[in-house]
Protein backbone atom coordinates (compact mmCIF):
# COMPACT_ATOMS: atom_id res chain seq x y z
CA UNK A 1 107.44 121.93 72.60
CA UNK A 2 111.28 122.69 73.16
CA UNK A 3 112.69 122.07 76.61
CA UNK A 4 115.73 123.80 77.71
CA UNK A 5 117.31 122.81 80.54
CA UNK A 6 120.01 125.02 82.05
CA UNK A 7 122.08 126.13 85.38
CA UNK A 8 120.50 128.91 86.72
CA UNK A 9 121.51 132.42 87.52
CA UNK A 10 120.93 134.74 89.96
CA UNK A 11 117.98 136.28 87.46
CA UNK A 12 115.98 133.00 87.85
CA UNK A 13 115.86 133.33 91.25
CA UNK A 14 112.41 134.62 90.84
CA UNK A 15 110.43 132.49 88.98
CA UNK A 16 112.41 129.32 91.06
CA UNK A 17 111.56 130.67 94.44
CA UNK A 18 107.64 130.79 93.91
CA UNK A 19 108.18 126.82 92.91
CA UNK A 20 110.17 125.54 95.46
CA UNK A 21 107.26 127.25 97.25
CA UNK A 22 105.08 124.97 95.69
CA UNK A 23 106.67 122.20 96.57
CA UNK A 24 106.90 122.83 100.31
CA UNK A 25 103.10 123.07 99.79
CA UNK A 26 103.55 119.66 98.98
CA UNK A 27 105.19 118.08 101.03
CA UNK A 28 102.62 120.21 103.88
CA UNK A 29 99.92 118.82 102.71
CA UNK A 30 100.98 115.13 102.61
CA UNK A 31 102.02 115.65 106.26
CA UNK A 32 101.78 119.11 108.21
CA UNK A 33 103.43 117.91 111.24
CA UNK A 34 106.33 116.63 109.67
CA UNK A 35 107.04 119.57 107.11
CA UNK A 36 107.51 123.51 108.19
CA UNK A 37 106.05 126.27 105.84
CA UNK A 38 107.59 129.37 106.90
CA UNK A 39 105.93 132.58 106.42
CA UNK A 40 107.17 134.27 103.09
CA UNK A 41 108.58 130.79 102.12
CA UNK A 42 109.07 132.31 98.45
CA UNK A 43 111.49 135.16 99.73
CA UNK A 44 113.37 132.40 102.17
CA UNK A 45 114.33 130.36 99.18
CA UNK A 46 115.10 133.10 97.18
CA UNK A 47 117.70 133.81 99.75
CA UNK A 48 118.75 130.48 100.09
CA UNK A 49 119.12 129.80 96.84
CA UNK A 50 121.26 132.73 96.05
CA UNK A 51 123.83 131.21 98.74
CA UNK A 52 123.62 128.00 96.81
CA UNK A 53 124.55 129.94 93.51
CA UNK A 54 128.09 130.80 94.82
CA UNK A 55 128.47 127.25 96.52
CA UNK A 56 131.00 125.06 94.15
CA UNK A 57 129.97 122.02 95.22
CA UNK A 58 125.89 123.06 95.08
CA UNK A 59 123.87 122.48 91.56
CA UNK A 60 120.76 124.43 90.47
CA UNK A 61 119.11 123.92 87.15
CA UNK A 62 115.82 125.23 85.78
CA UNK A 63 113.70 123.77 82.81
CA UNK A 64 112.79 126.18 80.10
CA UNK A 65 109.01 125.07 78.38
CA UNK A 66 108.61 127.67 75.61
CA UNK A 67 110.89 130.00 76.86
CA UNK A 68 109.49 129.81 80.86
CA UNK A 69 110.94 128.31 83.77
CA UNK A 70 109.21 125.62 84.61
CA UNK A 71 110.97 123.26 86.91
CA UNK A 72 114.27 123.44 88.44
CA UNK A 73 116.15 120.95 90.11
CA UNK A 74 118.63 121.11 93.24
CA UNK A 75 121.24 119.10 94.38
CA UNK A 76 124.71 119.15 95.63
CA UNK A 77 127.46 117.08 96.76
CA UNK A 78 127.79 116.21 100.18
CA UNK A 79 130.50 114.78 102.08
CA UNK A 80 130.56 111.56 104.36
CA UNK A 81 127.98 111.84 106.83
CA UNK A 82 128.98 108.94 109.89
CA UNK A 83 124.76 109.73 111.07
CA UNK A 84 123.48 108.50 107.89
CA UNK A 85 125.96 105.89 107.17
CA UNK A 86 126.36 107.50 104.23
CA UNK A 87 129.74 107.70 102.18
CA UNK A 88 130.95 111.08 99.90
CA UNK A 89 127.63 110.92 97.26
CA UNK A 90 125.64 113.36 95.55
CA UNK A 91 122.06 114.78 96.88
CA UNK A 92 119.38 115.71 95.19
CA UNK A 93 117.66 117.76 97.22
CA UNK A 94 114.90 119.57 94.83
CA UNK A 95 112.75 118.92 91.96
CA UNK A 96 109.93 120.31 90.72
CA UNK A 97 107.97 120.75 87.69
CA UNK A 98 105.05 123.02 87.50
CA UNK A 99 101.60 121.82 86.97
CA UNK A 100 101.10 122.77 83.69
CA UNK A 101 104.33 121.56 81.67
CA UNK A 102 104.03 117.63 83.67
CA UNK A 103 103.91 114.77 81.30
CA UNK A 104 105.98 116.46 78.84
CA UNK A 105 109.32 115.07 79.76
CA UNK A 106 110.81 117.80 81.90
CA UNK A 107 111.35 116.24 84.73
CA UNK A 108 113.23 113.41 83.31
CA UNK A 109 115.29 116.49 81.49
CA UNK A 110 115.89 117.66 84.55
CA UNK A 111 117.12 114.43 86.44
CA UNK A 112 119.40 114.04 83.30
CA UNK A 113 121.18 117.16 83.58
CA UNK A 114 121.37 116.73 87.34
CA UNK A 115 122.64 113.21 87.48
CA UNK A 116 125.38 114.25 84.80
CA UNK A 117 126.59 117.39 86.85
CA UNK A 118 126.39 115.64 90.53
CA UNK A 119 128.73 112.57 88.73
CA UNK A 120 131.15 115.19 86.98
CA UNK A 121 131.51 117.37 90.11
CA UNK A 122 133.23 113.40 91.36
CA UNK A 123 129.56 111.66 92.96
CA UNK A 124 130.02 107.73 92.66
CA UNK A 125 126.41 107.67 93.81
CA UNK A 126 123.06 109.89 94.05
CA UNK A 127 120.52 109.70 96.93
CA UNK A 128 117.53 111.34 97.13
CA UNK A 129 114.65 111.41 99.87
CA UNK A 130 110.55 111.53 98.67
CA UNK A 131 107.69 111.60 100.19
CA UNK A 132 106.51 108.24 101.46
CA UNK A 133 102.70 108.91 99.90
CA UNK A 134 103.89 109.83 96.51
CA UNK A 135 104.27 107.09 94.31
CA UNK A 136 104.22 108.95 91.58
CA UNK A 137 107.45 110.28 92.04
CA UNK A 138 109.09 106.53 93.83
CA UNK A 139 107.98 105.47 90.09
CA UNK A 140 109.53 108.17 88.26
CA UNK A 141 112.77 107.50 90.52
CA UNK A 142 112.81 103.81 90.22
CA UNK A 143 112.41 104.22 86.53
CA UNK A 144 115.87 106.01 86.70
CA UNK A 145 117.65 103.41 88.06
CA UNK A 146 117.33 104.63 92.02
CA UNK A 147 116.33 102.06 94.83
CA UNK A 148 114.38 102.16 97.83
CA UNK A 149 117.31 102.21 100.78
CA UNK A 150 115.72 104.20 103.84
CA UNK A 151 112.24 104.71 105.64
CA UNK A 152 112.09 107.60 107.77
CA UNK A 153 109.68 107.52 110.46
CA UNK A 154 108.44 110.30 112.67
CA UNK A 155 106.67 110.72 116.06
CA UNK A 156 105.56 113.75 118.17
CA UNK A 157 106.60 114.61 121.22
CA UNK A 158 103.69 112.95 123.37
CA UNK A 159 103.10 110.69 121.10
């Protein structure tokens, strides 16, 4: 199995819409008061990420598993935010392999490539936010070298 792992283009757009889709789903699922799903979620992040495309500062790579996207990841680097304490650093914002090409390596393909192009574009660090109930993914992280620094907590209005 070959894994390509590339920036992508405006063309891509399509096939990395319908899985960013996917994992909005996700995140829904694990808590549907926290997360929004929009109506025609697939056509907002389209549209979204076709603004990120023509941002300098904004990464977007998708994984190529026989010659189909597969994943893509999204990041970007942000500047100092005084809210979140949080210094000039690099986000990663997305990423998302589809069901059928997990396991394989992609993912870790993916946080390669992203890691290396948040770091060239000047990031001295890379933060990242998951979902609390997937420890899956704090695994796959933490195997990278990240570190558990925040816990976000929510309540409803109410509440």
């Amino acid at each position: 199995m070959s894994i390509l792992v590339r920036p992508a283009v405006q063309a891509d757009l399509a096939a990395v819409a319908p899985l960013a889709a996917k994992l909005v789903r996700l995140h829904r699922d694990f808590d549907p008061q926290r997360f929004m799903l929009l109506e025609n979620v697939e056509a907002g992040y389209a549209q979204f990420f076709a603004s990120q495309l023509r941002r300098k500062q904004a990464v977007i790579l998708v994984a190529e598993v026989s010659e189909r996207i597969s994943g893509y990841a999204y990041g970007a680097l942000e500047e100092r935010d005084w809210n979140a304490l949080l210094d000039r650093a690099g986000a990663l914002h997305d990423i998302y392999v589809d069901e059928g090409a997990r396991r394989k390596g992609v993912a870790r393909e993916l946080l390669t490539a992203m890691l290396a192009r948040l770091e060239a574009l000047g990031a001295p660090r890379v933060v990242l936010h998951t979902a609390w109930v997937n420890e899956g993914a704090h695994r796959f992280f933490e195997a990278a070298g990240f570190r558990r620094t925040m816990i976000e907590m929510t309540r409803e209005a109410g509440g």
